[in-house]
Protein backbone atom coordinates (compact mmCIF):
# COMPACT_ATOMS: atom_id res chain seq x y z
CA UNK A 1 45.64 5.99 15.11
CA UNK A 2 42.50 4.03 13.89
CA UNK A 3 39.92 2.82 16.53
CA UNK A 4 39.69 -0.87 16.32
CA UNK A 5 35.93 -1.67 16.87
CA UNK A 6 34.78 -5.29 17.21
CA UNK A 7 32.21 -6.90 14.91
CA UNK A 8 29.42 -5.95 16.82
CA UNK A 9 30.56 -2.20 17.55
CA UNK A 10 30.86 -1.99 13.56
CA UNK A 11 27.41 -3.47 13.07
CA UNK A 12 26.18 -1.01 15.69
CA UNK A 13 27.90 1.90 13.52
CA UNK A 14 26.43 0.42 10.35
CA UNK A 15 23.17 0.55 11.35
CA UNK A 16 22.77 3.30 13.30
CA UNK A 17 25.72 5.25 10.87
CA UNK A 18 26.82 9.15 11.83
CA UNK A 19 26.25 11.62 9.40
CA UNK A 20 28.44 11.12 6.02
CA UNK A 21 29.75 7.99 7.21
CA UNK A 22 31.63 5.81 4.94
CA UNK A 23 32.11 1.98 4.67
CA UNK A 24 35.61 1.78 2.97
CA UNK A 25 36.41 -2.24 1.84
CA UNK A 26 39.85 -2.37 0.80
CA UNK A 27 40.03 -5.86 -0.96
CA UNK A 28 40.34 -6.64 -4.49
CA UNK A 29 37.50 -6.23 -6.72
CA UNK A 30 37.21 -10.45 -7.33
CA UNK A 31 36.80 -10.06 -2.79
CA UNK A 32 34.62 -7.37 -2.93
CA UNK A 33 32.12 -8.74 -5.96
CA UNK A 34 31.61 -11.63 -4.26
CA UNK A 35 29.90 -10.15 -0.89
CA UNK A 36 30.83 -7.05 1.12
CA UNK A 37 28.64 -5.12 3.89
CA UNK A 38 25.51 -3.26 2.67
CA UNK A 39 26.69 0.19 1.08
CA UNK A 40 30.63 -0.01 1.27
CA UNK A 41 32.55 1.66 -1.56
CA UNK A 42 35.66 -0.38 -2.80
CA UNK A 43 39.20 0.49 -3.27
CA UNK A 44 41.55 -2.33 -3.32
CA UNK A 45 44.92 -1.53 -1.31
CA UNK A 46 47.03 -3.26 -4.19
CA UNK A 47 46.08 -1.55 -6.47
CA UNK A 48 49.01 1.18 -7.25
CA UNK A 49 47.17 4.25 -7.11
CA UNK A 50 45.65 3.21 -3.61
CA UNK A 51 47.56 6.18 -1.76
CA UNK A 52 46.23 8.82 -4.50
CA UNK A 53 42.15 7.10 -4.33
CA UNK A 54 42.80 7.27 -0.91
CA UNK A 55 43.87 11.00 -0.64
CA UNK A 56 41.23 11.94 -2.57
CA UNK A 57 38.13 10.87 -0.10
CA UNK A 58 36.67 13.54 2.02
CA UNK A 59 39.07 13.90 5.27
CA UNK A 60 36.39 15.05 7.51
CA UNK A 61 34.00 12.28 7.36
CA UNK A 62 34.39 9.55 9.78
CA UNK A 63 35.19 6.16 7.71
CA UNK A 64 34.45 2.36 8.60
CA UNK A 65 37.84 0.15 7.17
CA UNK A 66 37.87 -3.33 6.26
CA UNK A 67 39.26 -6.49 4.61
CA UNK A 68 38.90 -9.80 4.89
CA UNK A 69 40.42 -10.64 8.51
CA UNK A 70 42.22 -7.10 9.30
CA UNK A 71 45.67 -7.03 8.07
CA UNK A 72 45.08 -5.08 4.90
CA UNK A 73 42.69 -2.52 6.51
CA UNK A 74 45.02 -2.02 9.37
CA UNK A 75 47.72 -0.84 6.42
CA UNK A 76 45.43 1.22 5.21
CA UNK A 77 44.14 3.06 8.46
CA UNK A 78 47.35 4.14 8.99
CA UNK A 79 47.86 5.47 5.60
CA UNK A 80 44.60 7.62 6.25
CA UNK A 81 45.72 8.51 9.57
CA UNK A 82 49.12 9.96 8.12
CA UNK A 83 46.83 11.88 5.09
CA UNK A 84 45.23 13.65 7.87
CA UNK A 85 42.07 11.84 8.04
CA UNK A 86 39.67 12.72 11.47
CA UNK A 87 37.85 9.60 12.03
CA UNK A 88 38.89 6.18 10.88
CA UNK A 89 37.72 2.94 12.56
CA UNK A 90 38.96 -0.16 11.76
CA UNK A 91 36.47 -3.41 11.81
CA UNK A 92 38.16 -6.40 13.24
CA UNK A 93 37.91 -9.82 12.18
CA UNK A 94 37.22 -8.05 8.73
CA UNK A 95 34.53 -9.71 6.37
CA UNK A 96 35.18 -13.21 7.41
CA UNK A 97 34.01 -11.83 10.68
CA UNK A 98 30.79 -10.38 9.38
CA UNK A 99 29.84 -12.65 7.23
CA UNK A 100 30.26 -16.03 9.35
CA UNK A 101 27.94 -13.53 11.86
CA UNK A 102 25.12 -13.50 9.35
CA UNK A 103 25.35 -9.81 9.24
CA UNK A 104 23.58 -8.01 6.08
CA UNK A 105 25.64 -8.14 3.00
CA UNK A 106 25.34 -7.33 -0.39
């Protein structure tokens, strides 16, 4: 089961990150072009080889999930939870969230 962490317990993560720690944005490329939150790698959960991207990533690193308001990264966190994954967090209020908060984006 994924940790749900508010906004500002992700921003804390970002910024302060863990060792190997990896901002996973699970929109659609068009979403993730257009803004996403400093350093996060993409892989869109429609697309259809999501569950085999997915199962590649390392399982021992912890991971940072998001979308754009938390229903698609909360789909996802469970599909990393049942590929064994260690840590997975998932970032409420998704990138709406953190980018109506001003927080740094690229």
């Amino acid at each position: 089961m994924a940790e749900l962490l508010d906004l500002n317990a992700a921003r804390t993560l970002v910024d302060a990150p863990p060792a190997d720690l990896v901002v996973l944005d699970v929109r659609t490329e068009d979403e993730f072009a257009a803004g996403h939150v400093a350093g996060a790698q993409n892989i869109d959960i429609y697309d259809e080889n999501f569950a085999e991207k997915v199962g590649a990533l390392d399982r021992s690193v912890p991971y940072l999930v998001y979308c754009k308001a938390g229903g698609r990264s909360a789909k996802a966190c469970e599909l990393m939870g049942a590929l064994g994954f260690s840590t997975v967090s998932d970032m409420t209020n998704g990138w709406d969230g953190w980018a109506d908060a001003g927080f740094p984006a690229e």
